[in-house]
C-alpha atoms as a PDB file:
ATOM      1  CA  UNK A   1       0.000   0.000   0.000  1.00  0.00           C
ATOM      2  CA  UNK A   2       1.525   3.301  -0.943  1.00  0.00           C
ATOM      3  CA  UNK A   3       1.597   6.419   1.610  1.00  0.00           C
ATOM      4  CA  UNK A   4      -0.977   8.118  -0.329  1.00  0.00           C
ATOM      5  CA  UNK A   5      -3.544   6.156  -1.643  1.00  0.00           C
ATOM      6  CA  UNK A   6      -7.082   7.648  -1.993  1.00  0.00           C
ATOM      7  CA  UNK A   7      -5.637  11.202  -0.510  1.00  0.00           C
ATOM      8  CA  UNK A   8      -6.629  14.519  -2.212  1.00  0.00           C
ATOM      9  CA  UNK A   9      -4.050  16.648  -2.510  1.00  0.00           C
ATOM     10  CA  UNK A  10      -4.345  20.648  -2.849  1.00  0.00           C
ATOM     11  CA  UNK A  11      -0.875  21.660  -4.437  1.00  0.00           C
ATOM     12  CA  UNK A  12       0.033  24.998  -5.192  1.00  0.00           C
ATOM     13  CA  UNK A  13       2.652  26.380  -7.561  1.00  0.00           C
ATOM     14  CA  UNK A  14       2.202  23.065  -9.074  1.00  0.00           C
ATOM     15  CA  UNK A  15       4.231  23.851 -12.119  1.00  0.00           C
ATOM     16  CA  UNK A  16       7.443  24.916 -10.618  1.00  0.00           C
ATOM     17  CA  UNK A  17      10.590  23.464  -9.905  1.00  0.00           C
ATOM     18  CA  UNK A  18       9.815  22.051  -6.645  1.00  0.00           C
ATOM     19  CA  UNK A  19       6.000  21.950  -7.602  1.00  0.00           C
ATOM     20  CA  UNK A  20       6.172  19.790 -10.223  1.00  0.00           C
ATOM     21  CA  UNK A  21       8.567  17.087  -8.243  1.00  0.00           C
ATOM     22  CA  UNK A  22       5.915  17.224  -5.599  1.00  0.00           C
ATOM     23  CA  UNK A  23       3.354  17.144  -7.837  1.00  0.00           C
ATOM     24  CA  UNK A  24       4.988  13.485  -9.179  1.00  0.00           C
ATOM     25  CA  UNK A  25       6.164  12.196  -5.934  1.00  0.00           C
ATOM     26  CA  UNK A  26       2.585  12.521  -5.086  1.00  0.00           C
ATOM     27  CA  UNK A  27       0.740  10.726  -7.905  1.00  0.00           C
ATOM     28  CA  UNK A  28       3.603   7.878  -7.374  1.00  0.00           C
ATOM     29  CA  UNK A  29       2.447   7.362  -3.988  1.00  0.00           C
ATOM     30  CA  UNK A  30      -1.380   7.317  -4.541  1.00  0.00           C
ATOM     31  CA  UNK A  31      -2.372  10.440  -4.397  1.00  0.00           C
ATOM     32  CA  UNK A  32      -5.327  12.205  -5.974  1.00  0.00           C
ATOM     33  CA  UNK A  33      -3.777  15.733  -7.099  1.00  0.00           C
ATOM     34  CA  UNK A  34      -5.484  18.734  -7.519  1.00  0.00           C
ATOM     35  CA  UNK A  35      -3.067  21.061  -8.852  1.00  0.00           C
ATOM     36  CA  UNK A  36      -3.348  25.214  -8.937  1.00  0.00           C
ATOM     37  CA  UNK A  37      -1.388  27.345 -10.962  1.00  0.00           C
ATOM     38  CA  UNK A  38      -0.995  30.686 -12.895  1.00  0.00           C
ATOM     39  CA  UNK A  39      -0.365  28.117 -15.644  1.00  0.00           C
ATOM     40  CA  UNK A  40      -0.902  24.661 -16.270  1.00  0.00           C
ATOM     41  CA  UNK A  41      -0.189  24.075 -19.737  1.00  0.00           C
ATOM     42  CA  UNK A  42       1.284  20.003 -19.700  1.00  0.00           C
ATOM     43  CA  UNK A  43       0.370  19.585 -16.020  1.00  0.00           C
ATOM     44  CA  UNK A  44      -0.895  16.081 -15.957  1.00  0.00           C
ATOM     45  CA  UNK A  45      -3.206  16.204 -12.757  1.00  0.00           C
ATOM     46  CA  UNK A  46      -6.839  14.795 -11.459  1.00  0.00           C
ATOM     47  CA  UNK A  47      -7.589  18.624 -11.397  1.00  0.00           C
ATOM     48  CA  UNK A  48      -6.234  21.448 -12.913  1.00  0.00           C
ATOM     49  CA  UNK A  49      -7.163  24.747 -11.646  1.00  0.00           C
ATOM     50  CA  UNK A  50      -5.737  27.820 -13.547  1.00  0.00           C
ATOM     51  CA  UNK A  51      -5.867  30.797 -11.617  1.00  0.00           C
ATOM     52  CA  UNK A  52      -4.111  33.991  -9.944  1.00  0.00           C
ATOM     53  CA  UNK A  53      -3.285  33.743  -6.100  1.00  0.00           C
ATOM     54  CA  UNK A  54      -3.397  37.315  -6.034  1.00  0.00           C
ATOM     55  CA  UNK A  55      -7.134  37.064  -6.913  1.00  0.00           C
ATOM     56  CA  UNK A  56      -8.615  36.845  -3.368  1.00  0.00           C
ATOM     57  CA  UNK A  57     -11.881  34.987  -4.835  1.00  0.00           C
ATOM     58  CA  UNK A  58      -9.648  32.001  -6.504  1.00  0.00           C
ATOM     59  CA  UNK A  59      -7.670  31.434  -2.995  1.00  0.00           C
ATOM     60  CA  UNK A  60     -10.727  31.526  -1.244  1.00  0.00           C
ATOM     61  CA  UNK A  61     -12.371  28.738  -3.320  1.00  0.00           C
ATOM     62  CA  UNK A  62      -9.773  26.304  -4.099  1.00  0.00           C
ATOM     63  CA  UNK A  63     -10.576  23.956  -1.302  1.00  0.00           C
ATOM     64  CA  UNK A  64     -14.154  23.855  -1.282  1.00  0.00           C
ATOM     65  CA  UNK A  65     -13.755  23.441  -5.230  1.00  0.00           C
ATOM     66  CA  UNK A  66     -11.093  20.437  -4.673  1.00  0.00           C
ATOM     67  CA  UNK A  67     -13.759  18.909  -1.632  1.00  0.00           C
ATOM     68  CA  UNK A  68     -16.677  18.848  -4.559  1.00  0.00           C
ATOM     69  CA  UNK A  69     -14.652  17.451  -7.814  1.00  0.00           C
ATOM     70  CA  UNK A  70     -12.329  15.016  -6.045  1.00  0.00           C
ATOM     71  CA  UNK A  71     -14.612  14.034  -2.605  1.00  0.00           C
ATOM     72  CA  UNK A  72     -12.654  15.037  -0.045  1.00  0.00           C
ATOM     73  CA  UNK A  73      -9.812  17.187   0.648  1.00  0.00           C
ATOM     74  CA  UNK A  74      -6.669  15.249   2.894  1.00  0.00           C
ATOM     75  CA  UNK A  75      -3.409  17.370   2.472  1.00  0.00           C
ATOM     76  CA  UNK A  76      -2.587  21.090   1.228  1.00  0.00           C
ATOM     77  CA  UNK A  77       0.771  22.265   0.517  1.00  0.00           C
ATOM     78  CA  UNK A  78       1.027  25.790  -0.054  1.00  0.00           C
ATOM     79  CA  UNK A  79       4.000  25.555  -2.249  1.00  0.00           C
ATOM     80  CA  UNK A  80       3.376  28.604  -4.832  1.00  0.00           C
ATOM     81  CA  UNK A  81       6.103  31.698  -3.533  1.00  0.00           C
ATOM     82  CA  UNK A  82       7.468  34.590  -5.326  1.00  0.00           C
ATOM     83  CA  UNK A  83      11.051  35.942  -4.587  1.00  0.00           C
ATOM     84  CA  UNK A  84      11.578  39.657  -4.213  1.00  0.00           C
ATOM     85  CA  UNK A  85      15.109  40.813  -4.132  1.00  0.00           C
ATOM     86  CA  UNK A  86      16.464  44.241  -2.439  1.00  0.00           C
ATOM     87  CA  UNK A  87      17.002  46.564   0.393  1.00  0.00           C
ATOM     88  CA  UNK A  88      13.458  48.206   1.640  1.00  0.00           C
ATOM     89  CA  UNK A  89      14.473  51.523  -0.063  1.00  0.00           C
ATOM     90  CA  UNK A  90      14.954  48.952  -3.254  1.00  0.00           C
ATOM     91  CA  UNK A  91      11.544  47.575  -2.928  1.00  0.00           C
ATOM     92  CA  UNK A  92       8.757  49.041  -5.159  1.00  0.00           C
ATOM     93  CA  UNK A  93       4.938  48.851  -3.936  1.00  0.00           C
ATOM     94  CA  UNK A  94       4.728  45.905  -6.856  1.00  0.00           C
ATOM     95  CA  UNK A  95       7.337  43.994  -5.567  1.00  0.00           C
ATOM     96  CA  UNK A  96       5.434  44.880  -1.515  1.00  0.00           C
ATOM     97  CA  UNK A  97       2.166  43.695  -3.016  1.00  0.00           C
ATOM     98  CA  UNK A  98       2.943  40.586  -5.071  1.00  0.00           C
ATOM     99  CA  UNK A  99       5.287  39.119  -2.508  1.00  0.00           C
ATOM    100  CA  UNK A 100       2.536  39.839   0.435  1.00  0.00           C
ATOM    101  CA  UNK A 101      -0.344  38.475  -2.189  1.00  0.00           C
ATOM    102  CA  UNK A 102       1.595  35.044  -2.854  1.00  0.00           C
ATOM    103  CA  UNK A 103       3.444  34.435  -0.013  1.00  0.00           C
ATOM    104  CA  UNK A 104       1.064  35.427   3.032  1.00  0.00           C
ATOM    105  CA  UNK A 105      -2.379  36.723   1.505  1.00  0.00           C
ATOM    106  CA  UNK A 106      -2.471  33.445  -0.798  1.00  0.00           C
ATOM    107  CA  UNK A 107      -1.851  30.550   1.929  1.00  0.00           C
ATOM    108  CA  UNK A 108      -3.887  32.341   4.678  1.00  0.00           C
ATOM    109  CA  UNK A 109      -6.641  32.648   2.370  1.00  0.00           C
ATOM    110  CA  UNK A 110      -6.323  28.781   1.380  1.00  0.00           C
ATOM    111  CA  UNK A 111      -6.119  27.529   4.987  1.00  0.00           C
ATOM    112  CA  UNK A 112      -8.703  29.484   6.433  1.00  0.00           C
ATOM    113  CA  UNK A 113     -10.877  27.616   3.733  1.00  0.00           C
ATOM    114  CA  UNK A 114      -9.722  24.560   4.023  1.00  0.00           C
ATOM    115  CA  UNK A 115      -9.318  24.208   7.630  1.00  0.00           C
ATOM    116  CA  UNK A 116     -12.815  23.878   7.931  1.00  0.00           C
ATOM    117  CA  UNK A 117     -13.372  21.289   5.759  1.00  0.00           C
ATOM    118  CA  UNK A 118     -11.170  19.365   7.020  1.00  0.00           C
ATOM    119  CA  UNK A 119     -11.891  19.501  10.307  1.00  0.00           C
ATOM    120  CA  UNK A 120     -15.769  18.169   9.097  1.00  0.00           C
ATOM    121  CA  UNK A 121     -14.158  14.860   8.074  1.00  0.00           C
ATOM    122  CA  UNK A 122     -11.819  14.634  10.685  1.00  0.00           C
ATOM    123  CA  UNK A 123      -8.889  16.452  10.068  1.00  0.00           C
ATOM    124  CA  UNK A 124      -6.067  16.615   7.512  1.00  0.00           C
ATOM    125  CA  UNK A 125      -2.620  18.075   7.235  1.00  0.00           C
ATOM    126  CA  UNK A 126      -1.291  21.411   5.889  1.00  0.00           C
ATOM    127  CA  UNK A 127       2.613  22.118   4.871  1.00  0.00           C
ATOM    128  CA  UNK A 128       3.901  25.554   3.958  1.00  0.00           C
ATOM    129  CA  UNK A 129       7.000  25.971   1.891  1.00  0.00           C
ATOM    130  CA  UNK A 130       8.480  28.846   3.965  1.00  0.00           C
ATOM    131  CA  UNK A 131      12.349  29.822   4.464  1.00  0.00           C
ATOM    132  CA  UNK A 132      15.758  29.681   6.182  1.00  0.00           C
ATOM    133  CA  UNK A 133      15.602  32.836   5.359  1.00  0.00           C
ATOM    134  CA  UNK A 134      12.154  33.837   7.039  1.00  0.00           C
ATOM    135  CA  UNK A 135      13.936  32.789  10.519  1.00  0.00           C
ATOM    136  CA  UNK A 136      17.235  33.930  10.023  1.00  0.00           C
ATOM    137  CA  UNK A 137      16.794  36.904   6.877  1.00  0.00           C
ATOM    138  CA  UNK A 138      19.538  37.836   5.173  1.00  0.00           C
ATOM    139  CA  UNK A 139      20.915  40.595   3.649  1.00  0.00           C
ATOM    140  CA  UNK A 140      19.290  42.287   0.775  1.00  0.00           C
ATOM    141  CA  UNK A 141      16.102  40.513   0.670  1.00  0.00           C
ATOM    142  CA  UNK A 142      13.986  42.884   3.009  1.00  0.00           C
ATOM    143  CA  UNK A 143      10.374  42.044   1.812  1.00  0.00           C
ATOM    144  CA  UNK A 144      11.155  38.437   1.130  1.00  0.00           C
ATOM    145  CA  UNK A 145      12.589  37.606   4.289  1.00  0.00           C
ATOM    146  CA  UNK A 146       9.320  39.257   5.983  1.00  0.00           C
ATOM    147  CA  UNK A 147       6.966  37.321   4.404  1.00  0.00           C
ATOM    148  CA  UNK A 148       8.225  33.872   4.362  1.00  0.00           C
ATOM    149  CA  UNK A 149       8.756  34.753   8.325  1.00  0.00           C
ATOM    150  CA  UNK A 150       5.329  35.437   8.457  1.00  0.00           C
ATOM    151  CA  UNK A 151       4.306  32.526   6.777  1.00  0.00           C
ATOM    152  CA  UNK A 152       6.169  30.412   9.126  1.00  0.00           C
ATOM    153  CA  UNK A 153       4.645  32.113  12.239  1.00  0.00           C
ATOM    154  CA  UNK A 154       1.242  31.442  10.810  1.00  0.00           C
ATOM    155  CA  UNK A 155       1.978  27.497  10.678  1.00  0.00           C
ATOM    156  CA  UNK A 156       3.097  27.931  14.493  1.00  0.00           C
ATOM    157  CA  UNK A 157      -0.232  29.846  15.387  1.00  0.00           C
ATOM    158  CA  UNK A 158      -2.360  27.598  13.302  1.00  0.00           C
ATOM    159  CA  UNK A 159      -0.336  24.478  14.198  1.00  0.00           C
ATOM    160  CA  UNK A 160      -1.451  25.165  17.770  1.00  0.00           C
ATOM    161  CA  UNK A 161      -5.305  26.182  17.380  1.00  0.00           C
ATOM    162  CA  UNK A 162      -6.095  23.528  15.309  1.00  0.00           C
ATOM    163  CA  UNK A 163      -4.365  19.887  16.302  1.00  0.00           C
ATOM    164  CA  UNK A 164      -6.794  19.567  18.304  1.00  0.00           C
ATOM    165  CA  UNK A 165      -9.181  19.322  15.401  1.00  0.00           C
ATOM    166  CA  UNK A 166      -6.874  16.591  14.360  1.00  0.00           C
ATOM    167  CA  UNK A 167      -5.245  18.996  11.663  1.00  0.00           C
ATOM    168  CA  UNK A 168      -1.475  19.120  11.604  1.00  0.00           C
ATOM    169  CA  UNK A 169      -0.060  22.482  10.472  1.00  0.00           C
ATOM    170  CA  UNK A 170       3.737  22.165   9.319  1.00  0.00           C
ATOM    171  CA  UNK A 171       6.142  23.882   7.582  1.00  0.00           C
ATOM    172  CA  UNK A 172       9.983  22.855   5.269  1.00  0.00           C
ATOM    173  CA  UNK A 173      12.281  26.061   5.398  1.00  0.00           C
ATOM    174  CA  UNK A 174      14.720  25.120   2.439  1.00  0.00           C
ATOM    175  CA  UNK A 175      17.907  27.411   2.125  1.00  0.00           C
ATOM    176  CA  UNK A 176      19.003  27.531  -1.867  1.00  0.00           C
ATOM    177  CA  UNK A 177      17.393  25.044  -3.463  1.00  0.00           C
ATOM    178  CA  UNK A 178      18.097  24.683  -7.726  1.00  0.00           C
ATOM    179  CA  UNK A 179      15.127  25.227  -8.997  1.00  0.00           C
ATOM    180  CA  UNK A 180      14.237  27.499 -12.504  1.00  0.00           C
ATOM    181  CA  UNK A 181      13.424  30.693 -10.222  1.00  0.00           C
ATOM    182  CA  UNK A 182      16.645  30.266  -8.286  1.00  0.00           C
ATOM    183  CA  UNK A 183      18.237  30.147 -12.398  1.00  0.00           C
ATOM    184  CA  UNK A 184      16.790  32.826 -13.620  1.00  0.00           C
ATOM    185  CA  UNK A 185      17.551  35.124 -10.746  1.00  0.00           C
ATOM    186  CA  UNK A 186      21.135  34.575 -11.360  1.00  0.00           C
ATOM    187  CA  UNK A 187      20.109  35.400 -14.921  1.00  0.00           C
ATOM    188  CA  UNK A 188      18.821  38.930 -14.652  1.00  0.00           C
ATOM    189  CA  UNK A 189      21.831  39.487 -12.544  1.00  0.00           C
ATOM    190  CA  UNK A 190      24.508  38.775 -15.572  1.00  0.00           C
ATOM    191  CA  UNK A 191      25.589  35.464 -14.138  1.00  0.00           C
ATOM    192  CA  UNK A 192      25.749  32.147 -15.808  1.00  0.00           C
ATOM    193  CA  UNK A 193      23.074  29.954 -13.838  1.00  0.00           C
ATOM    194  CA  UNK A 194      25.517  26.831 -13.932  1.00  0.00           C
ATOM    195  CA  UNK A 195      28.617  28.327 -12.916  1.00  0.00           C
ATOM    196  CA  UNK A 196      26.170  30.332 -10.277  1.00  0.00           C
ATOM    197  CA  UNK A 197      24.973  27.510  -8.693  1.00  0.00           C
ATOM    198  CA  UNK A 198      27.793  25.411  -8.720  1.00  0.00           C
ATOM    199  CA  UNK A 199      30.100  28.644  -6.526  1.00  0.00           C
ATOM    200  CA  UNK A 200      27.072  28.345  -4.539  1.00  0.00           C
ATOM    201  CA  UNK A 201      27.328  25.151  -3.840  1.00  0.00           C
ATOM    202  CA  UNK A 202      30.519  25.643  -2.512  1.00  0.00           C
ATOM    203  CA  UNK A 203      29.550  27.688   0.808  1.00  0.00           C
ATOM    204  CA  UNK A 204      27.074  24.710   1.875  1.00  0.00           C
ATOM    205  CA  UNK A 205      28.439  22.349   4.293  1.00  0.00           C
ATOM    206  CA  UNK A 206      27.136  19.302   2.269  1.00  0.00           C
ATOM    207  CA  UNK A 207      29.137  20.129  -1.034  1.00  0.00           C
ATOM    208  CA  UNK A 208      25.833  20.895  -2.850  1.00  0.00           C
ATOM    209  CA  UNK A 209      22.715  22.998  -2.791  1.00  0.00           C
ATOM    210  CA  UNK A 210      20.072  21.372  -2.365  1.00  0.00           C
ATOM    211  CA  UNK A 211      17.579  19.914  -5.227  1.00  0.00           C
ATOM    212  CA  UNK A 212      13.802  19.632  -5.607  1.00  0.00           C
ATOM    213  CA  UNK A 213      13.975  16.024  -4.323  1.00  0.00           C
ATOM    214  CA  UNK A 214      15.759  17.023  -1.151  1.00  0.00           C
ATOM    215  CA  UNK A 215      12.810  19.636  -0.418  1.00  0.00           C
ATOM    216  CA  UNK A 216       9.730  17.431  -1.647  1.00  0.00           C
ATOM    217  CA  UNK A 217      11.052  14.215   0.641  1.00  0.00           C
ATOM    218  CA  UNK A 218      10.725  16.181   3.767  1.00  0.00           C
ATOM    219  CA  UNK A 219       6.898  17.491   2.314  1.00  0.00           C
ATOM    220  CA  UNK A 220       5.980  14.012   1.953  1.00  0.00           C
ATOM    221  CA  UNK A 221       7.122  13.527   5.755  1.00  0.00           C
ATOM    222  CA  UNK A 222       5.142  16.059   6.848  1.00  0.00           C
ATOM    223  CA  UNK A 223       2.217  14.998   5.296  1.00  0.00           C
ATOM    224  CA  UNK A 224       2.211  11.439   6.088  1.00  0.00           C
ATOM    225  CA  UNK A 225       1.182   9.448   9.152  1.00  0.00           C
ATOM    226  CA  UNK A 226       4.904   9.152   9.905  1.00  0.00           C
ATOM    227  CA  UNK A 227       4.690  12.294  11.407  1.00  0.00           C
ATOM    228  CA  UNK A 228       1.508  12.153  13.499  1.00  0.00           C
ATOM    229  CA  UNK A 229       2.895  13.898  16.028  1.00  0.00           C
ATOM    230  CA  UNK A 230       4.373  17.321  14.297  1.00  0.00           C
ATOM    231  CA  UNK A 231       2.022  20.333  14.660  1.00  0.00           C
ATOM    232  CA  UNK A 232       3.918  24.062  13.875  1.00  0.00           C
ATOM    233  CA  UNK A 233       7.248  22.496  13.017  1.00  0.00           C
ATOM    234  CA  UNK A 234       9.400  24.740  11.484  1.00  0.00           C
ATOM    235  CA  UNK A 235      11.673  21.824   9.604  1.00  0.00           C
ATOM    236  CA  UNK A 236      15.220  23.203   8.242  1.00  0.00           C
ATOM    237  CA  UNK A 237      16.435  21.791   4.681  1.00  0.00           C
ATOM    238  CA  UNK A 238      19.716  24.056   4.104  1.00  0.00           C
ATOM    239  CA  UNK A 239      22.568  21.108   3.821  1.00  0.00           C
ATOM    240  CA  UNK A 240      24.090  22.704   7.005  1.00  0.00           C
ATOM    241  CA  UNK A 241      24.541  26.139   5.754  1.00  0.00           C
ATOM    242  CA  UNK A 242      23.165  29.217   8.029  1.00  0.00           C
ATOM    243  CA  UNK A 243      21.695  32.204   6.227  1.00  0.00           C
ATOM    244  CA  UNK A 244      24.127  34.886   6.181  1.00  0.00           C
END
């Protein structure tokens, strides 16, 4: 029997780097996927559901939408996240808005929704992709840094006011992970993404930033039974390495 089977699975950011290996790792394991995006094109899902997070009626909906066309609603990851760079003086009120839209706005909206719903069929479990760098920020990275430490008090708060609904709230703070938005940062910037990643590499402990596997193995932890008893864990991926 495989971890999974039967589960419905809200995933957002499903067509990402780390959302489309989660996306997989799911289906592999018997999941039921319901997968949300600003684009889907050659998503292979149960459910696709195109939409903007930024749009407050599409957050608000997803879950009651995934609880009608797949029966039931087991496991959300809030995955989707956006990646502002600069000093507060740097940061423009698009770059304030988007990042608090997608990376707060979007996954309260989601788990106030689905919260409920789960709770009506006896609970569930929630995991928010939040940061190293939300508990430790680091330089130049102001507005990113505040949300994803936001985010990751929110899974404390809700981890606490709702296990006893039988709802486990978690969240995986990665460090650098090599992913296309990581790439094409490094891009815009004038560097090569290979040679980039690669010098990065170098100041991580392990030898190696870390992949989309590394992240989504530690999801599918926190989702499972295997960790029945985590509620508001804050779980470190970062290959040793301290934000800095």
């Amino acid at each position: 029997m495989k971890r999974f089977d039967g589960k419905a699975v809200l995933l957002t950011g499903a067509r990402g780097g780390i959302g489309a290996t989660l996306l997989k790792a799911f289906r592999d394991e018997g999941a039921r996927i319901a997968a949300a995006d600003r684009d889907l094109d050659g998503v292979e899902a149960d459910l696709c559901l195109p939409g903007d997070l930024l749009d407050p009626e599409y957050a608000d909906t997803l879950p009651s939408t995934v609880r009608d066309a797949l029966g039931g609603l087991d496991i959300v990851v809030n995955n989707a996240g956006v990646i502002t760079r600069g000093t507060v003086t740097e940061t423009s009120d698009d770059d304030w808005s988007l990042s608090l839209g997608v990376n707060v706005e979007a996954p309260f909206r989601i788990c106030r929704a689905a919260i409920p719903l789960m709770a009506e069929t006896g609970g569930g479990a929630i995991v928010n992709i939040a940061s190293c760098w939300g508990l430790r920020p680091g330089p130049k990275h102001a507005v990113y840094c505040m949300t994803k430490a936001a985010l990751a008090s929110l899974t404390q708060c809700m981890g606490m006011d709702h296990a006893g609904q039988g709802i486990r709230v978690n969240a995986v703070c990665p460090n650098e992970v090599n992913t296309p938005m990581l790439r094409s940062g490094f891009a815009r910037r004038g560097f090569d993404p290979d040679s980039a990643v690669a010098e990065l590499g170098k100041t991580v402990p392990i030898g190696r930033i870390a992949e989309p596997e590394d992240i989504v193995q530690v999801v599918l932890f926190l989702a499972s039974d295997a960790a029945s008893y985590m509620c508001g864990s804050l779980v470190e991926v970062n290959g040793g390495k301290a934000v800095g």
